[in-house]
Structures are given as structure tokens and as C-alpha cells.
C-alpha atoms as a PDB file:
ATOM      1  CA  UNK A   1     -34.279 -50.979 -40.758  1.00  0.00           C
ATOM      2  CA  UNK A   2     -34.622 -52.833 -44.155  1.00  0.00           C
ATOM      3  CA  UNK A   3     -30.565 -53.398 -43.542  1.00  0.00           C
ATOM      4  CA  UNK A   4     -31.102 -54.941 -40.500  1.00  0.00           C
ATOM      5  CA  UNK A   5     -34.178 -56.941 -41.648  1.00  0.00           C
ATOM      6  CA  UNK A   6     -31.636 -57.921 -44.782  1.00  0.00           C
ATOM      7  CA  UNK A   7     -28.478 -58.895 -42.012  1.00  0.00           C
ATOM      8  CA  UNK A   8     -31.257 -61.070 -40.468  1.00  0.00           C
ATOM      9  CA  UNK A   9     -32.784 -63.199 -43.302  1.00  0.00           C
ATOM     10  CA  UNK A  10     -29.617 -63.129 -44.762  1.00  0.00           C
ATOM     11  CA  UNK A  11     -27.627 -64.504 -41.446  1.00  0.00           C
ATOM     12  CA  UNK A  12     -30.760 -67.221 -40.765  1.00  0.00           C
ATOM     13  CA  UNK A  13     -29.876 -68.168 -44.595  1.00  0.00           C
ATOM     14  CA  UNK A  14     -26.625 -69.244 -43.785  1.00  0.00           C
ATOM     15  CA  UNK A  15     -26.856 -70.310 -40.291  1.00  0.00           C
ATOM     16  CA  UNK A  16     -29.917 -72.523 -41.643  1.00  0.00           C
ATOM     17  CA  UNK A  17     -27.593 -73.844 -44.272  1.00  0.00           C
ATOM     18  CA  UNK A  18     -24.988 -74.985 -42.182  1.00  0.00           C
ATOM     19  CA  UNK A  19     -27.112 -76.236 -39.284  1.00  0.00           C
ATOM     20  CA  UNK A  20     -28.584 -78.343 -41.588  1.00  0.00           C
ATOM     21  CA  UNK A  21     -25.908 -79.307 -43.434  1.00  0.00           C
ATOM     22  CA  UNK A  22     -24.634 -80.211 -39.710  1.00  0.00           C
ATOM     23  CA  UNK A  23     -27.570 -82.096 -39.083  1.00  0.00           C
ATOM     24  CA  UNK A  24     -27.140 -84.111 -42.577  1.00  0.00           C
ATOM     25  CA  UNK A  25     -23.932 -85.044 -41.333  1.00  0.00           C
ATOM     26  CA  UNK A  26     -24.207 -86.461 -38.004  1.00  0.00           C
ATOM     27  CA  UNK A  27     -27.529 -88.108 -39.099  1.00  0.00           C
ATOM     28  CA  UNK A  28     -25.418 -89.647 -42.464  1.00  0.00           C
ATOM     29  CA  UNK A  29     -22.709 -91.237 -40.306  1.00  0.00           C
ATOM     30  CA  UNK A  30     -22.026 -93.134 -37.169  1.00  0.00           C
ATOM     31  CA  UNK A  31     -18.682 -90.811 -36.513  1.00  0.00           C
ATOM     32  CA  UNK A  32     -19.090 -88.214 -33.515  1.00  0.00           C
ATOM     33  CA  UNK A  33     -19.840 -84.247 -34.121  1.00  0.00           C
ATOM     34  CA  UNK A  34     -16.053 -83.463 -33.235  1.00  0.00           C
ATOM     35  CA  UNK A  35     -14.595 -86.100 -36.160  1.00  0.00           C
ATOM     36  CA  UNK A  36     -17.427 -84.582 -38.547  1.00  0.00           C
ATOM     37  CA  UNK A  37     -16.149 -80.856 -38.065  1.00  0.00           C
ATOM     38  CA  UNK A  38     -12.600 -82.631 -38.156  1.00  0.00           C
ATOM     39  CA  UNK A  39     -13.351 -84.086 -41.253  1.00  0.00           C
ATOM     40  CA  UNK A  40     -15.253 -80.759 -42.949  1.00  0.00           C
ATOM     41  CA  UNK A  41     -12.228 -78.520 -41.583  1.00  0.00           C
ATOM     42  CA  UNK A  42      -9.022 -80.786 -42.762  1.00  0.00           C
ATOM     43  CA  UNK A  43     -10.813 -80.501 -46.163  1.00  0.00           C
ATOM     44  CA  UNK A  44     -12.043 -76.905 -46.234  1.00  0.00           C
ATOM     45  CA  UNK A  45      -8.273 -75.958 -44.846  1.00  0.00           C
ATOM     46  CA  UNK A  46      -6.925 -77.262 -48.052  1.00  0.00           C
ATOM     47  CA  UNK A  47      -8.968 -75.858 -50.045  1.00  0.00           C
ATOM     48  CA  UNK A  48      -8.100 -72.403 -48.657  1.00  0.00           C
ATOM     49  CA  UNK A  49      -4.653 -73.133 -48.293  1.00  0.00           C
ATOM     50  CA  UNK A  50      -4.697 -74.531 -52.560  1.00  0.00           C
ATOM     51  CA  UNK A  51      -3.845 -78.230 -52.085  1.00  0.00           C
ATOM     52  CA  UNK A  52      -6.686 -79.060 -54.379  1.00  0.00           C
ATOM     53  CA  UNK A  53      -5.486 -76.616 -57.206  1.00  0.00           C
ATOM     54  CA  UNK A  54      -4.733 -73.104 -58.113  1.00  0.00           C
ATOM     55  CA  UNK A  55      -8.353 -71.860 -58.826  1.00  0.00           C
ATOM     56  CA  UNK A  56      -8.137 -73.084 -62.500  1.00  0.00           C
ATOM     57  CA  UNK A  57     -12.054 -72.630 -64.140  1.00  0.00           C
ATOM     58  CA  UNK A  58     -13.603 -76.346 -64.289  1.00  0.00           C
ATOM     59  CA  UNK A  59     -16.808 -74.508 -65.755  1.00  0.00           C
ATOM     60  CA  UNK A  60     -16.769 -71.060 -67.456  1.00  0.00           C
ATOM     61  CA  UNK A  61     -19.435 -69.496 -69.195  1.00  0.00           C
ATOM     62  CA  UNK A  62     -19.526 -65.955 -69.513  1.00  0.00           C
ATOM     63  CA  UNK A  63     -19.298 -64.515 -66.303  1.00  0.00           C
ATOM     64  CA  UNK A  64     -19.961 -67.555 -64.400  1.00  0.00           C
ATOM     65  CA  UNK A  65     -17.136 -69.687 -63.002  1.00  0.00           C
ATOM     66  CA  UNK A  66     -16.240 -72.676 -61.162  1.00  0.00           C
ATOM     67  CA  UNK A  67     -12.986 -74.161 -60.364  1.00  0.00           C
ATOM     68  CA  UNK A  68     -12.076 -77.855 -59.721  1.00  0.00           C
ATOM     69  CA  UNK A  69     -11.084 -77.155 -56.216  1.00  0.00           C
ATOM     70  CA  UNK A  70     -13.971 -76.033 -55.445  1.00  0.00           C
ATOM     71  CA  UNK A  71     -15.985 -78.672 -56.606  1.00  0.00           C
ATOM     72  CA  UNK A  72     -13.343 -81.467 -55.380  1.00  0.00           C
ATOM     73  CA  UNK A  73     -13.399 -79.497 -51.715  1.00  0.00           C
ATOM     74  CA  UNK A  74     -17.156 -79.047 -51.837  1.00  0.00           C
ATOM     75  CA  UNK A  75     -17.974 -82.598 -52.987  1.00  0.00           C
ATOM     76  CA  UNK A  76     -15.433 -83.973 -50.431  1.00  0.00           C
ATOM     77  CA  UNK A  77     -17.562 -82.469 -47.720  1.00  0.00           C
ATOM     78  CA  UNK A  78     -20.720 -83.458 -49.384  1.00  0.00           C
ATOM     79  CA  UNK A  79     -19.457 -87.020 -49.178  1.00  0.00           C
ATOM     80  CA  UNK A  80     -19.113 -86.686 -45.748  1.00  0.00           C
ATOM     81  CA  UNK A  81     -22.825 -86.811 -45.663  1.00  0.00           C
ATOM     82  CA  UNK A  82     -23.302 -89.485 -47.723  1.00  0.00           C
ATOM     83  CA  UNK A  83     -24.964 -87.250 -50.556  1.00  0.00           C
ATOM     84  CA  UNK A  84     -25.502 -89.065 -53.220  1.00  0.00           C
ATOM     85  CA  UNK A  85     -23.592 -88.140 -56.619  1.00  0.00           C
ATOM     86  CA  UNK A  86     -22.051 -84.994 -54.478  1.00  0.00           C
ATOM     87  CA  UNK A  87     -19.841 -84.072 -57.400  1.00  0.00           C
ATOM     88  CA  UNK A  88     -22.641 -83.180 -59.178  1.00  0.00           C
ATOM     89  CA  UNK A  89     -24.210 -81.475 -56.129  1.00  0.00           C
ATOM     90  CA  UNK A  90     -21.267 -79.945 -55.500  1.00  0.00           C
ATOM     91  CA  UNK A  91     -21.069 -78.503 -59.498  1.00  0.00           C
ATOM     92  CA  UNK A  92     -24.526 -77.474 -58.891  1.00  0.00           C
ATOM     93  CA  UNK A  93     -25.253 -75.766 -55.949  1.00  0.00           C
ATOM     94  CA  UNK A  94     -21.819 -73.428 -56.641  1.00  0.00           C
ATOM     95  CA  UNK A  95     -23.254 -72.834 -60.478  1.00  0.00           C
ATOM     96  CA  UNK A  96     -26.736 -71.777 -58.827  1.00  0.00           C
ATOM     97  CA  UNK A  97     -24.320 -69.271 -56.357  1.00  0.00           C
ATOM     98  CA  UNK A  98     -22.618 -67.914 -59.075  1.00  0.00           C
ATOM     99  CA  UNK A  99     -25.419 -67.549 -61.618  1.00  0.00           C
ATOM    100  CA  UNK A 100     -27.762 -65.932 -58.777  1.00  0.00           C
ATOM    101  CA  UNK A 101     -24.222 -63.356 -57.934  1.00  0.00           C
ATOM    102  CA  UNK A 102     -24.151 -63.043 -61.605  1.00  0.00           C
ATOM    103  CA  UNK A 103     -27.936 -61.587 -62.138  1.00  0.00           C
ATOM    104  CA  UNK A 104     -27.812 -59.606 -59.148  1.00  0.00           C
ATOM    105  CA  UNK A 105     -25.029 -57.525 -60.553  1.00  0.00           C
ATOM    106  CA  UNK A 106     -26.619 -57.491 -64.112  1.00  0.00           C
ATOM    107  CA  UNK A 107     -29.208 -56.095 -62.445  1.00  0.00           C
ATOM    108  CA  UNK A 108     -27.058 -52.898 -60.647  1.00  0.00           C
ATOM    109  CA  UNK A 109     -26.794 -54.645 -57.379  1.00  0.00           C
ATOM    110  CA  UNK A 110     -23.461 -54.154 -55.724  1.00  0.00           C
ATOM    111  CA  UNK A 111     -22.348 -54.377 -51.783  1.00  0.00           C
ATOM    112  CA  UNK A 112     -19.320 -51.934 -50.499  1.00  0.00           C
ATOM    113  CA  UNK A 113     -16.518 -53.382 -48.779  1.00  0.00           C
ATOM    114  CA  UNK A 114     -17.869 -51.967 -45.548  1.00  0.00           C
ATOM    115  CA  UNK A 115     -21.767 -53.335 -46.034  1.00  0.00           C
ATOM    116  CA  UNK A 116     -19.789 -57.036 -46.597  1.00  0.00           C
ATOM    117  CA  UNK A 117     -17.721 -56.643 -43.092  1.00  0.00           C
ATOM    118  CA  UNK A 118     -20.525 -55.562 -41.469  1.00  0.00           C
ATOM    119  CA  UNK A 119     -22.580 -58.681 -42.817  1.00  0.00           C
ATOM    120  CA  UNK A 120     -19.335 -60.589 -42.011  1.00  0.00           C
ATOM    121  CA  UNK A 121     -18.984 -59.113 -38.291  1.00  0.00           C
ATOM    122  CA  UNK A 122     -22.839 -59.343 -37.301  1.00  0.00           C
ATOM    123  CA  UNK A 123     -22.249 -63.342 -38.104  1.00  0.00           C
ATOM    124  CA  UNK A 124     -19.002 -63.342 -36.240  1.00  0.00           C
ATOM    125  CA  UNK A 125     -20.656 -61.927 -33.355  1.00  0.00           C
ATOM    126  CA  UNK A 126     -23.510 -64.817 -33.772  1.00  0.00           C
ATOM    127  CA  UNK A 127     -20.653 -67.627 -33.822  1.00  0.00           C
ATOM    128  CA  UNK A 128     -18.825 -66.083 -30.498  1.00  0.00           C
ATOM    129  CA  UNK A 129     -22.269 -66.282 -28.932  1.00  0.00           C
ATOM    130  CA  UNK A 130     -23.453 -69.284 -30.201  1.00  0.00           C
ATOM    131  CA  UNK A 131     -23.719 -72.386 -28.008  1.00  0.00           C
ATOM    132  CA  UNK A 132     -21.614 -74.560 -30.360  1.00  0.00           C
ATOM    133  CA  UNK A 133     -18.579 -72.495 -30.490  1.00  0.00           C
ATOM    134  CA  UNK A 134     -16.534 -74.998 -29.345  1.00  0.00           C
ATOM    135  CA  UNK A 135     -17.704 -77.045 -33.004  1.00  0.00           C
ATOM    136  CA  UNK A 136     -15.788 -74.011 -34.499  1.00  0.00           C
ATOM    137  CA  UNK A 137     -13.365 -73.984 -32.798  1.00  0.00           C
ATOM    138  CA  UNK A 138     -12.871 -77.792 -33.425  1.00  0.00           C
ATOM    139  CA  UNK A 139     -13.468 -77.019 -37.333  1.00  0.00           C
ATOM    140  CA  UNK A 140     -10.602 -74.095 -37.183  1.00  0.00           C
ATOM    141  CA  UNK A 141      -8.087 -76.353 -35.511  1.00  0.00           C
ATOM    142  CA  UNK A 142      -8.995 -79.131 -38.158  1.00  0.00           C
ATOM    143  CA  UNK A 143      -8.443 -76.698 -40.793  1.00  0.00           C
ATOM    144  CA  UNK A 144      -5.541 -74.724 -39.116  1.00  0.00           C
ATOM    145  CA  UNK A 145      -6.828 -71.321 -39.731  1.00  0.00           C
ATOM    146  CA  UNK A 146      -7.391 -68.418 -36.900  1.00  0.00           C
ATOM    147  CA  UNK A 147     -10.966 -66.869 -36.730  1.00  0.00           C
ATOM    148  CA  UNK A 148      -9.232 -63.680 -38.698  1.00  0.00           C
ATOM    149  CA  UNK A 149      -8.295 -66.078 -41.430  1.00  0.00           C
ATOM    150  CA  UNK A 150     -11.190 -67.682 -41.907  1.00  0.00           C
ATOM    151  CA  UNK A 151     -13.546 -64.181 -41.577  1.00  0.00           C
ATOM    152  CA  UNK A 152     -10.994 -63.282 -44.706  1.00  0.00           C
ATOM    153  CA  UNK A 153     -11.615 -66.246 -46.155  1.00  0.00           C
ATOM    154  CA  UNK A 154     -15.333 -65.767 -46.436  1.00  0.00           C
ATOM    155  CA  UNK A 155     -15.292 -62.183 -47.535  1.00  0.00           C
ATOM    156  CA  UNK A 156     -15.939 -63.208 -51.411  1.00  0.00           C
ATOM    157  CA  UNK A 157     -18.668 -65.972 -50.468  1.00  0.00           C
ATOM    158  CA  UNK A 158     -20.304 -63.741 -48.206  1.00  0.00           C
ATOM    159  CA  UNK A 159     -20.117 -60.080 -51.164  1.00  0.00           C
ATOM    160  CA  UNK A 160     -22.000 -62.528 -53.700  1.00  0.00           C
ATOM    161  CA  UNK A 161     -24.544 -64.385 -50.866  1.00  0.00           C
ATOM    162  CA  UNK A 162     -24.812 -60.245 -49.492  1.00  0.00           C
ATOM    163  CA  UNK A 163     -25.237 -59.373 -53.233  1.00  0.00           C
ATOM    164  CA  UNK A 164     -27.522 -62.089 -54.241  1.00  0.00           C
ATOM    165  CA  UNK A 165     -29.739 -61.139 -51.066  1.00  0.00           C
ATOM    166  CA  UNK A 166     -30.544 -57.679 -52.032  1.00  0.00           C
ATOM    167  CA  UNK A 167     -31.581 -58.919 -55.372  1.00  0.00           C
ATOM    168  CA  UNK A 168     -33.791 -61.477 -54.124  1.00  0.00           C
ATOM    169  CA  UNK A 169     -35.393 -59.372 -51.405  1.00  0.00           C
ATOM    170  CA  UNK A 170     -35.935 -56.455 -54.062  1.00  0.00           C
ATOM    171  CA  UNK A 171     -37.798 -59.050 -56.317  1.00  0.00           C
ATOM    172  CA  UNK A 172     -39.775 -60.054 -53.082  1.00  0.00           C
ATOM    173  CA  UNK A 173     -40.912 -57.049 -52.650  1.00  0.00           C
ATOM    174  CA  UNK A 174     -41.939 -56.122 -56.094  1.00  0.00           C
ATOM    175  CA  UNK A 175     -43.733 -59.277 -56.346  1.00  0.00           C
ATOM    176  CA  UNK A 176     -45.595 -58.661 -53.343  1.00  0.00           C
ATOM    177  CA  UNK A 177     -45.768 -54.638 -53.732  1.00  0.00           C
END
């Protein structure tokens, strides 16, 4: 039950994430929904495909990294949305991700390969079902990736986000044992 309860905050976490990242974006700019996912997927596509750099660290400190790519493809989408200074958003909010991955293991927290597909299936059944599919789909044809690729894609993001939300919901429950 405390799996499911886990899947759940976990999949709001995201879903909440890029709904309002969504809403930031169509709010930011006069441009219709489909050239906003347009937009977001020609970018994230070359990120994934490594036209913004092999992965080279940007920021390394320990066991935390970042590379340029991802800040150049995370900033790129971030300007989409007008953010203001959304390199160092960007450099930010993926330093946060890694240093909250990076405690969570320190701390004995791990996720199977099988626990991460799961987490990874239960939000690709929530994306077939969802009423904006065709946004997706619109996103994956910007991007030129099939559902399987992207689902791959994500497998990483998703371990340390899965990882990170065991941590956090132990803590939450110590704090309010």
C-alpha cells in the first residue's frame, strides 16, 4: 500500500510539474499549445539525440554532476517561458535533482530496475489515458522519438526522482511519527 501511496505522490509530483510548467508556457507567450510542445520537443529531441554535447560535466562536485547539455536543453525550454535568467534556473533546479538523488543514496536508498519500470509504466498508463495525449503526441513528433524511446529516455530521471521520493517520504514520516 505505502508503494502505491509512493507511485501516487510521486506521479502527481511530476504530472504537477509539467502541467504547470505547461501552464507557464502558454500563459508566457502568445504562440498556440501545439507550437509550445513543438518548440519543448525539437529541443528536448536534441538533447536526447546529443546535438547539444556529449554529456561533458559543466558542474562536478563529488558525486554531483551536471553537463552543459543539460543546462543549454533545459534553459532553452525555460526560455520558452520567458523565465527569467533560465540558465541559472536551469543550473539550479538540475543541481537541487542531483544533490536530493545524491543524499537519498548516502542515506541506503536505492530503487531496482523493476520498482523504476513500474514507476515508469504506471505514468505511461496515465499519459495513454490522459485527455491531452494528443500534446504528446505533438511533443514526440517534434522531438522525433517513439513512446518506447522516450519511456527509455526517462528511465535515469525517473531512478533518481523514484529514489529521491522514498527518501523524502521516509523523512516525512519520521518527522511526523
Amino acid at each position: 500500500m505505502k508503494k502505491k501511496i509512493l507511485f501516487s505522490v510521486l506521479a502527481l509530483a511530476v504530472v504537477a510539474v509539467v502541467a504547470g510548467t505547461a501552464a507557464a508556457v502558454s500563459m508566457s507567450q502568445r504562440k498556440s499549445d501545439k507550437e509550445l510542445l513543438t518548440m519543448a520537443g525539437e529541443i528536448n529531441g536534441a538533447y536526447i539525440r546529443g546535438e547539444y554535447g556529449d554529456g561533458t560535466p559543466l558542474y562536478k562536485s563529488g558525486n554531483i554532476s551536471i553537463s552543459a547539455a543539460e543546462v543549454l536543453s533545459m534553459s532553452k525550454v525555460l526560455d520558452i517561458s520567458n523565465t527569467k535568467d533560465s540558465a541559472r534556473t536551469a543550473v539550479e533546479t538540475l543541481l537541487r535533482r542531483e544533490a536530493l538523488a545524491w543524499a537519498a543514496v548516502y542515506a541506503g536508498y536505492t530503487a531496482t530496475d523493476e520498482e523504476v519500470w513500474a514507476y515508469l509504466n504506471n505514468e505511461r498508463e496515465q499519459f495513454a489515458e490522459a485527455s491531452n495525449r494528443d500534446g504528446f503526441l505533438i511533443y514526440l513528433s517534434a522531438a522525433k522519438l517513439t513512446e518506447d524511446e522516450y519511456w527509455q529516455f526517462q528511465f535515469d530521471t525517473r531512478r533518481a526522482t523514484f529514489v529521491s521520493g522514498k527518501h523524502l517520504e521516509a523523512e516525512r514520516e519520521a518527522f511526523f511519527a
